[in-house]
Protein backbone atom coordinates (compact mmCIF):
# COMPACT_ATOMS: atom_id res chain seq x y z
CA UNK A 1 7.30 18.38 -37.38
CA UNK A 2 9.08 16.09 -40.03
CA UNK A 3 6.95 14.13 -42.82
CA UNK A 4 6.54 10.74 -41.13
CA UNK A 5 7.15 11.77 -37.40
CA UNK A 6 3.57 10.35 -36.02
CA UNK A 7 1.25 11.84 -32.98
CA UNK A 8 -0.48 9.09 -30.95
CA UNK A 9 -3.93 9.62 -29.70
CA UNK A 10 -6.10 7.47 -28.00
CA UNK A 11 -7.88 5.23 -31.29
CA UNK A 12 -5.11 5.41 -33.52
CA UNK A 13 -1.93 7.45 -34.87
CA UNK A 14 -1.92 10.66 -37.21
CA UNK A 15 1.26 10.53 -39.41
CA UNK A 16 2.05 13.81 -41.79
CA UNK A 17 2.72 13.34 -45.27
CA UNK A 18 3.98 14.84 -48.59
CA UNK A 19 1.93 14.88 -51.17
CA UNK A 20 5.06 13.21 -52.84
CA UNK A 21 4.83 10.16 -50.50
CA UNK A 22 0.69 9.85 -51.27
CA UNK A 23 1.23 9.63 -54.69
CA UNK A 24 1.84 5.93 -54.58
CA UNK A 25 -1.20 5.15 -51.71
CA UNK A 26 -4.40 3.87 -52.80
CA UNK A 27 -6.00 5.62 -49.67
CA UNK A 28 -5.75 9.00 -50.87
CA UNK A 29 -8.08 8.53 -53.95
CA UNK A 30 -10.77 7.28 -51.61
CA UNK A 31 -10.17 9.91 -48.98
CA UNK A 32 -11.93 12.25 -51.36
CA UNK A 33 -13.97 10.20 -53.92
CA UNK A 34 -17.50 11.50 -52.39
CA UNK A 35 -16.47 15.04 -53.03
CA UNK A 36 -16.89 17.54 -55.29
CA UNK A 37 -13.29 18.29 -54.98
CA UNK A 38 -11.52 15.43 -54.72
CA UNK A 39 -7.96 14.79 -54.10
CA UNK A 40 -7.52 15.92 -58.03
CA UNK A 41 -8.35 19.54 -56.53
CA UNK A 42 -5.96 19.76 -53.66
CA UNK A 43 -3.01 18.23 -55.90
CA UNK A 44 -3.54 20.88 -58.28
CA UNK A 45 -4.09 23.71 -55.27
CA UNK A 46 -0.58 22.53 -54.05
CA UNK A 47 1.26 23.09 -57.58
CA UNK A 48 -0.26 25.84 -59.31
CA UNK A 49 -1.06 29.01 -56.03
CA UNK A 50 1.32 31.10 -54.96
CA UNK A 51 0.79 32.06 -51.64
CA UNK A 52 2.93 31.12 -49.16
CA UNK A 53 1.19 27.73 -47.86
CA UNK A 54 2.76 25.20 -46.55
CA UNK A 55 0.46 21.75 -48.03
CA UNK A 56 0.38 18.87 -45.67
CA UNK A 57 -1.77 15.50 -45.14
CA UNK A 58 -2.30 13.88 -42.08
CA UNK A 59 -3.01 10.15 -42.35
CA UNK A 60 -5.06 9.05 -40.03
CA UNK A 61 -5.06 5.37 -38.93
CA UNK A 62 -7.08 2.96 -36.14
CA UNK A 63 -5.05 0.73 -33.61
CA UNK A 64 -5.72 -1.69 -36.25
CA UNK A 65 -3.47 0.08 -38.81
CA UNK A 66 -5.90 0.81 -41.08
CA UNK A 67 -5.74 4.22 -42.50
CA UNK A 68 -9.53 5.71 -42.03
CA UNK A 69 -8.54 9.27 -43.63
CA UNK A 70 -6.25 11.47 -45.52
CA UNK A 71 -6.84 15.14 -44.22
CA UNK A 72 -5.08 17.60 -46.14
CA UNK A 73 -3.76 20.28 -43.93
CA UNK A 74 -1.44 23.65 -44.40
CA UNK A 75 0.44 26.19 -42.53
CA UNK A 76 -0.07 30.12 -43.37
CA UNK A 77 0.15 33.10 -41.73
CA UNK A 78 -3.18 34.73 -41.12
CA UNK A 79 -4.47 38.57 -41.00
CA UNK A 80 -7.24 37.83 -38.22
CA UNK A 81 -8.84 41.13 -39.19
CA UNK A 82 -9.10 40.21 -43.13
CA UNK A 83 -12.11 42.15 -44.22
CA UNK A 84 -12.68 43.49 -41.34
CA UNK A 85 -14.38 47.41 -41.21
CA UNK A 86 -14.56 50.38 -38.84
CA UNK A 87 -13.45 51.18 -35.32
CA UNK A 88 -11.97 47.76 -34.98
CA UNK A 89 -9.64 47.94 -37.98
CA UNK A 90 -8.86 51.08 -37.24
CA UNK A 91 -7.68 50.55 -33.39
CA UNK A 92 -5.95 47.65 -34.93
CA UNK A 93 -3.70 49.54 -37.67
CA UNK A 94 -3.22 51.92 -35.21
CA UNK A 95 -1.50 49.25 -32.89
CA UNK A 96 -0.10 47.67 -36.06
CA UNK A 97 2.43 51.11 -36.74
CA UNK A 98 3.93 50.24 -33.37
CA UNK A 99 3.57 46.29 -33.40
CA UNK A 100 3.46 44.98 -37.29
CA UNK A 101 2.08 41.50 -36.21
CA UNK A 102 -0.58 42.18 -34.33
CA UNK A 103 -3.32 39.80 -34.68
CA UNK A 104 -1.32 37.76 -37.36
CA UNK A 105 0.12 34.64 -36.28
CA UNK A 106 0.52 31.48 -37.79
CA UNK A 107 -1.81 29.23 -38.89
CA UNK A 108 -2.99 25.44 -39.00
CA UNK A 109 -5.87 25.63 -41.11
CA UNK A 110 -7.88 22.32 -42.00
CA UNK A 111 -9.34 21.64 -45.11
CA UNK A 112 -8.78 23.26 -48.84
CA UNK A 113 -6.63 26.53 -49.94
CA UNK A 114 -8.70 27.37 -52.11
CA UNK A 115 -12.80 26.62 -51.56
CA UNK A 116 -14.75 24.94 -48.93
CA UNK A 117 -13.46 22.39 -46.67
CA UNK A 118 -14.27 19.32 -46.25
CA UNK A 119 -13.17 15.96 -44.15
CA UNK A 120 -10.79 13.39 -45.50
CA UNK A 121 -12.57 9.82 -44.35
CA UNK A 122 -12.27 7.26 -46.84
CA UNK A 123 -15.68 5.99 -45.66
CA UNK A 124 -18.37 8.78 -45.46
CA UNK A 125 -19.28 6.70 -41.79
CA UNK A 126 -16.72 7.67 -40.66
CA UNK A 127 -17.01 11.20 -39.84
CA UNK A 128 -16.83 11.00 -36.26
CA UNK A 129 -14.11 9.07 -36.18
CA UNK A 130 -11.95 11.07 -38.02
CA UNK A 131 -13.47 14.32 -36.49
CA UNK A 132 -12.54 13.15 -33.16
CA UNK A 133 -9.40 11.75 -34.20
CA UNK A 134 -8.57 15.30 -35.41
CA UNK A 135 -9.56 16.72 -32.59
CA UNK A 136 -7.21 14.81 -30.00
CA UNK A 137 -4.05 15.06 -32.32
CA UNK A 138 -4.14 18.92 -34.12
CA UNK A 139 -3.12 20.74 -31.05
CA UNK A 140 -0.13 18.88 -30.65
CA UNK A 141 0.98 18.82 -34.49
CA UNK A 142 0.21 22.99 -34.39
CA UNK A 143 2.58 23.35 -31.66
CA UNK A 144 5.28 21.50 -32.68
CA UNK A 145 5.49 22.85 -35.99
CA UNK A 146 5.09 26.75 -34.52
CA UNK A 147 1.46 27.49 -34.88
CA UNK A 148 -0.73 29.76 -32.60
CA UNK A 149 -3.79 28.58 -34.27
CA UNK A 150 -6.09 25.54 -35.62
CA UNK A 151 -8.41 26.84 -37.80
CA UNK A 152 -10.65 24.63 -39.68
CA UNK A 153 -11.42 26.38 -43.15
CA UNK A 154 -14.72 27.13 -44.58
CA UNK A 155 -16.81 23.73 -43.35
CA UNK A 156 -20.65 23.06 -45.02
CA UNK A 157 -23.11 23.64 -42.04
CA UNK A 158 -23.89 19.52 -42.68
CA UNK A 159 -20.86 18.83 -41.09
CA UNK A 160 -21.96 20.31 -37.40
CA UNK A 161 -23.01 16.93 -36.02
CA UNK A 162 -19.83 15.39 -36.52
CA UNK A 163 -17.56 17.94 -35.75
CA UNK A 164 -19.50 18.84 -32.34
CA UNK A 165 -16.61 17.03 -30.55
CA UNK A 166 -14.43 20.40 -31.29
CA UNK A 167 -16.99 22.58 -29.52
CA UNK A 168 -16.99 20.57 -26.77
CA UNK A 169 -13.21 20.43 -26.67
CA UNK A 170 -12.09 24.39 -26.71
CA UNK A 171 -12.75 25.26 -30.51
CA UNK A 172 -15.01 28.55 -31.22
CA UNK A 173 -17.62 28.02 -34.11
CA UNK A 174 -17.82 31.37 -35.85
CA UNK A 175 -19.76 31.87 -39.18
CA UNK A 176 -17.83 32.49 -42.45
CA UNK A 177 -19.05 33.87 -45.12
CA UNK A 178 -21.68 31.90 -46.87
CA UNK A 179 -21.93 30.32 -50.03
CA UNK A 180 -25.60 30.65 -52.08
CA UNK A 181 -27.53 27.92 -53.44
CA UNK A 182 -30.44 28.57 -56.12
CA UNK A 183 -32.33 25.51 -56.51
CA UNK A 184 -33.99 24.79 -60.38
CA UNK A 185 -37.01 23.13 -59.79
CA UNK A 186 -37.73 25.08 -63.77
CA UNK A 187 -38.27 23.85 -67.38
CA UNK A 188 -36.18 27.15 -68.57
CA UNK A 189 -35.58 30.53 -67.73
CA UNK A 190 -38.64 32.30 -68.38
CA UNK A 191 -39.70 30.37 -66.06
CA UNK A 192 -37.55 30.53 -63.10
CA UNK A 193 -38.13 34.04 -64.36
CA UNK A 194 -41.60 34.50 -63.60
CA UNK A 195 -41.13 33.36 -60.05
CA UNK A 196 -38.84 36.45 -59.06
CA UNK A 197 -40.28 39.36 -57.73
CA UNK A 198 -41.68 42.13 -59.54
CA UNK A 199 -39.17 45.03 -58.99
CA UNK A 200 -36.56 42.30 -60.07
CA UNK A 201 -38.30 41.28 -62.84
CA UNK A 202 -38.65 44.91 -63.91
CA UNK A 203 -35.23 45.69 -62.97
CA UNK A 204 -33.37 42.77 -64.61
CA UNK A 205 -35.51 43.44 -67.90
CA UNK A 206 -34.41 47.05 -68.10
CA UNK A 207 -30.57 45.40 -68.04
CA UNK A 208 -30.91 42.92 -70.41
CA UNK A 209 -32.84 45.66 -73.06
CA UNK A 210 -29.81 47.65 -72.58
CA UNK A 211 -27.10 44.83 -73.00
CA UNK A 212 -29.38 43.62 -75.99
CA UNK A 213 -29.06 46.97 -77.84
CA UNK A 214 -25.52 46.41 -77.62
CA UNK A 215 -22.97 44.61 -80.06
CA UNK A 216 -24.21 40.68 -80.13
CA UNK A 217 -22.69 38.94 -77.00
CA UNK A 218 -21.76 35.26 -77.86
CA UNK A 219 -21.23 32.40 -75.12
CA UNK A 220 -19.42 28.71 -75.38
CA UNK A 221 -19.01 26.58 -73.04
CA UNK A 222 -15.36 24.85 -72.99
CA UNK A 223 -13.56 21.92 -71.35
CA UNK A 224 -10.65 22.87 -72.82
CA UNK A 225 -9.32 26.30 -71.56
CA UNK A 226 -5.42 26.15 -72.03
CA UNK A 227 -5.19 28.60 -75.33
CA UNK A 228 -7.32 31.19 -73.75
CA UNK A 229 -6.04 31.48 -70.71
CA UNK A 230 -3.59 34.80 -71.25
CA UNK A 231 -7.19 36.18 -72.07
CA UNK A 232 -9.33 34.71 -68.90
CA UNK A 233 -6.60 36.01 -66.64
CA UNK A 234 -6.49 39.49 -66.57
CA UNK A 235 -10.74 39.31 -66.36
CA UNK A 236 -10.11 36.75 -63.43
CA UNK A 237 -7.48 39.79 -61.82
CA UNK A 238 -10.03 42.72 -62.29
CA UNK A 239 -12.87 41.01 -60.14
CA UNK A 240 -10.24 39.50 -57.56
CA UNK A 241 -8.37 42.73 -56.97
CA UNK A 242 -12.12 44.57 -56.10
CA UNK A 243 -12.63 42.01 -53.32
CA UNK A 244 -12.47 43.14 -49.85
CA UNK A 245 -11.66 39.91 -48.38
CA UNK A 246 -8.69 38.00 -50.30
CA UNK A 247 -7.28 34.71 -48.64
CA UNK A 248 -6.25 32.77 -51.94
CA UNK A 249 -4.91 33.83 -55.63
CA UNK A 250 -5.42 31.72 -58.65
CA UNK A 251 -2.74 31.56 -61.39
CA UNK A 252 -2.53 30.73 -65.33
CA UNK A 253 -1.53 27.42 -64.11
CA UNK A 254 -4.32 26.57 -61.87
CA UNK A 255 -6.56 27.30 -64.28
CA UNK A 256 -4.65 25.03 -66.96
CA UNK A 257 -4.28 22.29 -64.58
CA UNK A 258 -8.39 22.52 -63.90
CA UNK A 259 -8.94 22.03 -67.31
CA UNK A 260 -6.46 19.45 -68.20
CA UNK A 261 -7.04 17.30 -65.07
CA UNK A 262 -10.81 17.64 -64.50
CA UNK A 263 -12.01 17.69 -67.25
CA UNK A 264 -15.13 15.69 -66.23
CA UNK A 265 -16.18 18.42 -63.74
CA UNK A 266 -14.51 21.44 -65.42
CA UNK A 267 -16.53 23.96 -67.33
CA UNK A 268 -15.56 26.89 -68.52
CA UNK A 269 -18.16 29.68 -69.51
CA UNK A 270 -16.65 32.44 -72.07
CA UNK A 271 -19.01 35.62 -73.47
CA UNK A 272 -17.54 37.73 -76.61
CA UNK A 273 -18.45 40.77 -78.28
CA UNK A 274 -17.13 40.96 -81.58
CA UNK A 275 -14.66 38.60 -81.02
CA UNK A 276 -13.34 40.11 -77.85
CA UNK A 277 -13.75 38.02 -74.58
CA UNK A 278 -15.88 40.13 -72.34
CA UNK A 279 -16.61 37.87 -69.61
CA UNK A 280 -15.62 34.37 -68.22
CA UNK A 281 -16.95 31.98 -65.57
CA UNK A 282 -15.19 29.02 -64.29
CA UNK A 283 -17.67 26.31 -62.75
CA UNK A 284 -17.85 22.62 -61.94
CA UNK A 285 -20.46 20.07 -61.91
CA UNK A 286 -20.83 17.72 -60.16
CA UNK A 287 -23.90 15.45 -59.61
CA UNK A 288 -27.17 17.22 -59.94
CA UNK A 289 -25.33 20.60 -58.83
CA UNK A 290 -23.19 23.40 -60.43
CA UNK A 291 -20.83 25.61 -58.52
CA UNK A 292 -19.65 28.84 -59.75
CA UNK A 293 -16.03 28.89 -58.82
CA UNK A 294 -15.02 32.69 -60.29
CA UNK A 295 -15.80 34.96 -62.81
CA UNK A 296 -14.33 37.16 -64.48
CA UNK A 297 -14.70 40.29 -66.01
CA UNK A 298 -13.98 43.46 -68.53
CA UNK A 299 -15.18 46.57 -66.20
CA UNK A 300 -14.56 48.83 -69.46
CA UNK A 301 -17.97 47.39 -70.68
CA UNK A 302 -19.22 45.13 -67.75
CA UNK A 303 -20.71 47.68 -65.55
CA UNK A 304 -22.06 49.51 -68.61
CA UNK A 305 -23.81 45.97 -69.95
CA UNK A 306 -24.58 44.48 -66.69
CA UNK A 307 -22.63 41.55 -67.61
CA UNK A 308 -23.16 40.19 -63.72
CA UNK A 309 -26.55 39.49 -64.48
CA UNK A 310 -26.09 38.86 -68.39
CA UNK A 311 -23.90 35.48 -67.17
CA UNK A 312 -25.54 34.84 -64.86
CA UNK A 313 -29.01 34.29 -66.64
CA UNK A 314 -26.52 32.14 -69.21
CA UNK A 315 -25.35 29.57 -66.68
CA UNK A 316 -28.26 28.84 -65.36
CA UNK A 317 -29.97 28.76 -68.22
CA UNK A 318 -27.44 26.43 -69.33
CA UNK A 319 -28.10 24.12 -65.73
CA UNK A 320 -31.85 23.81 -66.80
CA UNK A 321 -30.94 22.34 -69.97
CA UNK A 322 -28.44 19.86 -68.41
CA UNK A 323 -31.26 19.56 -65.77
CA UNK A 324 -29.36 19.63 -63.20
CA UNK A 325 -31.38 20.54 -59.74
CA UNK A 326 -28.94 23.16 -57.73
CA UNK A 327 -26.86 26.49 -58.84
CA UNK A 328 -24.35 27.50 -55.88
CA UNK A 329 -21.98 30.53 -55.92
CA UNK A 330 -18.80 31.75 -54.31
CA UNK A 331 -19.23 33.94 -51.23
CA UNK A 332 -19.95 37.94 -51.11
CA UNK A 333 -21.83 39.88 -53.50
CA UNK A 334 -24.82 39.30 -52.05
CA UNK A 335 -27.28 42.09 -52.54
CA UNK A 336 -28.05 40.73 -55.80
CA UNK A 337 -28.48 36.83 -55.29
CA UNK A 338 -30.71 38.20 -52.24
CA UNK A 339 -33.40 39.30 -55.12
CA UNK A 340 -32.67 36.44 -56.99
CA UNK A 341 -34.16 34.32 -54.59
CA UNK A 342 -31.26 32.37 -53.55
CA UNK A 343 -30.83 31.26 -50.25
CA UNK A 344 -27.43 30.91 -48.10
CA UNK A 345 -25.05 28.22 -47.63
CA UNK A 346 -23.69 28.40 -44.34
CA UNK A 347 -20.01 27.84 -43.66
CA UNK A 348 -18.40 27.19 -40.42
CA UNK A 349 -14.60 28.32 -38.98
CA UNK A 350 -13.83 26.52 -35.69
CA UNK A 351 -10.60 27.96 -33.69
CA UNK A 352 -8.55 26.74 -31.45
CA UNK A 353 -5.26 28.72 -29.54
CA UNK A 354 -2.90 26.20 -29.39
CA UNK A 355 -2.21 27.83 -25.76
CA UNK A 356 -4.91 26.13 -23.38
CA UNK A 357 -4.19 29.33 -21.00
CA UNK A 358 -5.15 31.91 -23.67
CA UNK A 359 -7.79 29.76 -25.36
CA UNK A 360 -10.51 30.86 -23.20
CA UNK A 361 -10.03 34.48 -23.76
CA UNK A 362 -9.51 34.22 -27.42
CA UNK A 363 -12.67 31.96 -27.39
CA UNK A 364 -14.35 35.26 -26.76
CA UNK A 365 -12.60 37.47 -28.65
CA UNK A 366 -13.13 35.84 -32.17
CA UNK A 367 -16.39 36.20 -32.46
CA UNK A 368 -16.35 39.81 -32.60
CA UNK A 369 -13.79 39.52 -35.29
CA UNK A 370 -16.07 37.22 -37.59
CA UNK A 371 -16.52 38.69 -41.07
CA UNK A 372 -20.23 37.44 -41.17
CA UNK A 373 -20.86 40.53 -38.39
CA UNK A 374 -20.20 43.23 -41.18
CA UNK A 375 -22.05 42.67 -43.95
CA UNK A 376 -25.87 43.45 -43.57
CA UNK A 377 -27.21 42.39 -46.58
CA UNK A 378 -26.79 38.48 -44.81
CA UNK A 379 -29.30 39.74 -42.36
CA UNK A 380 -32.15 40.01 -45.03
CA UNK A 381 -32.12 36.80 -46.46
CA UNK A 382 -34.86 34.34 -44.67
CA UNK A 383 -32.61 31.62 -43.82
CA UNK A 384 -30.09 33.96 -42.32
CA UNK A 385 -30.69 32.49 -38.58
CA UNK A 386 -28.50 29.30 -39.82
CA UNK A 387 -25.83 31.24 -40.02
C-alpha cells in the first residue's frame, strides 16, 4: 500500500507513513516518550541494520482527527522454524529440498526490529484504543501490501490486558523467548553475593580466583563509543554468530548512532587486558532499570577467564552504585541467570494469517512451532508458569 493511502475502521483511520514524512510531526516524539526506546531507537533501527526490512508507521487517528498513536511497523520475510530443533526441523528441511519456501512467508510484524515491542499511544490511556484500533485495520494493510502474516514482535507480558482484543479476534498468543530481570534490593555485591546459593557461590568463586590470577582486567564505562567501535565489532560478531536463533544484525553504524544520539541512556561497558579489549557490553538505563542490550566477546581468552560471569559481576556492581533497583538481560543463555537468581520476563508473539480460511488451522499449528517449547532450562525457573 502507498505512504498516505489510509484504512478506515470503525473509531478512526490508520494512515502509513515514512519515517521521512514524521520527521516534521510533533506526534511521533510523544508516541514513544514513556519508553525505554523511544522513537530515537526505531529512527536509528531504520538507518543503521541491514536486513532486509521494510520500516513503516501507521498513524493512528479518532473520528475527531486527532492522531492517538504512531505504531511503527515493517515487512520481512520470516523462517517460521528459526531456532527450531529435532524431528520438526528435520521433516521441514526435508520438504524445504523440494519446496525452498516452506514455512517462510512474508511478514507484518508490529513493534521494534531490533528488541522488545512495544505500543505507539501518545497517551499511556490509551492502550486499548490503539490496541483495538490495530486490531480492526492490520489485516487489511497485510493483505494489500502481500503479507501472509501479522505478527506482533516480542510484547512485555504487561501488555496482555490491552491487547486481549487480538485473542478474541483470531490472533494466537505464543510465548517468545523471555527476557530476565534481577532485581537489586543490595548495598553492593558481596552482598547480593551472599544471597546466591551455595554451589553458585562456590562455583562463581572458583572463576573469579582463576580470572584474578590472570593479567589485570580493567573496565570503563563510556558514552562515547565512536573510536572504538572497529574494536567492539568483531567481539559483538563472535557472540552473535554462536546464537541459535538470529532475527536481527547490528552494524558499526548502529552502534555509532546509539552513542551519538542517546547518549542519555547509552552506556557502554569495555574490559581490557593489557591494553587489549577483551570484552564489551552495550546497555541502557533508563529510570531505576538497566538493560543489557549485547555483549561481546574475545573466545581466545573468554571461555578460559569466564569473562560471562567476570562482566557480569561488573555491571551490576556498577547498578548498585548508581542505585538503580532492576538488572534485565537479552533473551537465551539461561542456565546461568537461572543460578543467579534471576527471574523471567515474559514476552508475547500474537499471529494472525491474513487468510480468515486458513487462520484457524494455523491457529493450531503455531504453537507447536514456538521456540519457548525447546529450551528446558525455562522450565526450572519458579516463575516459569507466566510464560
Amino acid at each position: 500500500m502507498p505512504p498516505g493511502v489510509a484504512i478506515p475502521f470503525p473509531k478512526g483511520m490508520a494512515k502509513a507513513l515514512t519515517l521521512a514524512e514524521l520527521q516534521h510531526c510533533g506526534a511521533w516524539q510523544r508516541a514513544l516518550q514513556s519508553k525505554c526506546k523511544d522513537h530515537r531507537y526505531y529512527e536509528i533501527v531504520e538507518h543503521t541494520l541491514e536486513c532486509g526490512f521494510e520500516h513503516h508507521y501507521l498513524l493512528l487517528e479518532d473520528r475527531s482527527g486527532n492522531v492517538r498513536a504512531i505504531q511503527p511497523v515493517l515487512f520481512v520475510r520470516q523462517n517460521l522454524v528459526e531456532g527450531v530443533p529435532g524431528k520438526v526441523r528435520s521433516i521441514v528441511d526435508r520438504i524445504r529440498k523440494v519446496f525452498p519456501r516452506f514455512l517462510t512467508m512474508r511478514v507484518l510484524m508490529v513493534g521494534c526490529g531490533a528488541g522488545t515491542g512495544d505500543l505507539g499511544e501518545c497517551n499511556e490511556k490509551d492502550e486499548p484504543w490503539v490496541a483495538n484500533a490495530l486490531q480492526a485495520s492490520l489485516r487489511t494493510y497485510a493483505r494489500r501490501n502481500k503479507a501472509s502474516l501479522v505478527v506482533f514482535k516480542d510484547f512485555p507480558a504487561n501488555y496482555r490486558s490491552a491487547l486481549e482484543t487480538l485473542r478474541s479476534n483470531g490472533y494466537a498468543r505464543i510465548p517468545s523467548m523471555p527476557m530476565t530481570r534481577l532485581p537489586l534490593p543490595y548495598a553492593n555485591w558481596d552482598e547480593y553475593f551472599g544471597t546466591l546459593s551455595k554451589a553458585t557461590r562456590k562455583d562463581l568463586r572458583r572463576k573469579f580466583r582463576k580470572t584474578e590470577r590472570a593479567p589485570n582486567i580493567k573496565m570503563e564505562v563510556l558514552n562515547e563509543i565512536a573510536p572504538l567501535v572497529d574494536e567492539i565489532y568483531p567481539l559483538y560478531l563472535a557472540v552473535h554468530e554462536r546464537s541459535p536463533l538470529k532475527f536481527e544484525t547490528l552494524t558499526k553504524d548502529y552502534f555509532r548512532a546509539i552513542a551519538q544520539r542517546m547518549p542519555d541512556r547509552a552506556r557502554f561497558f569495555i574490559w581490557r587486558q593489557n591494553g587489549k579489549m577483551v570484552a564489551f557490553s552495550f546497555c541502557l538505563v533508563c529510570g531505576d532499570a538497566i538493560y543489557d542490550e549485547c555483549i561481546g566477546l574475545d573466545y581466545s581468552v573468554a571461555l578460559d577467564l569466564h569473562l560471562y560471569f567476570y562482566t557480569l559481576r561488573d555491571i551490576i556492581s556498577w547498578a548498585l552504585q548508581q542505585e538503580l533497583k532492576y538488572y534485565y538481560s537479552n533473551p537465551l543463555n539461561y542456565e546461568p541467570k537461572l543460578h543467579l537468581d534471576c527471574e523471567l520476563v515474559p514476552l508475547d508473539l500474537y499471529v494472525m494469517h491474513t487468510n480468515p480460511l486458513l487462520n484457524p488451522i494455523f491457529r493450531r499449528v503455531i504453537k507447536y512451532l514456538g521456540p519457548t517449547r525447546h529450551d528446558p532450562v525455562l522450565r526450572k525457573f519458579p516463575n516459569a508458569h507466566e510464560l
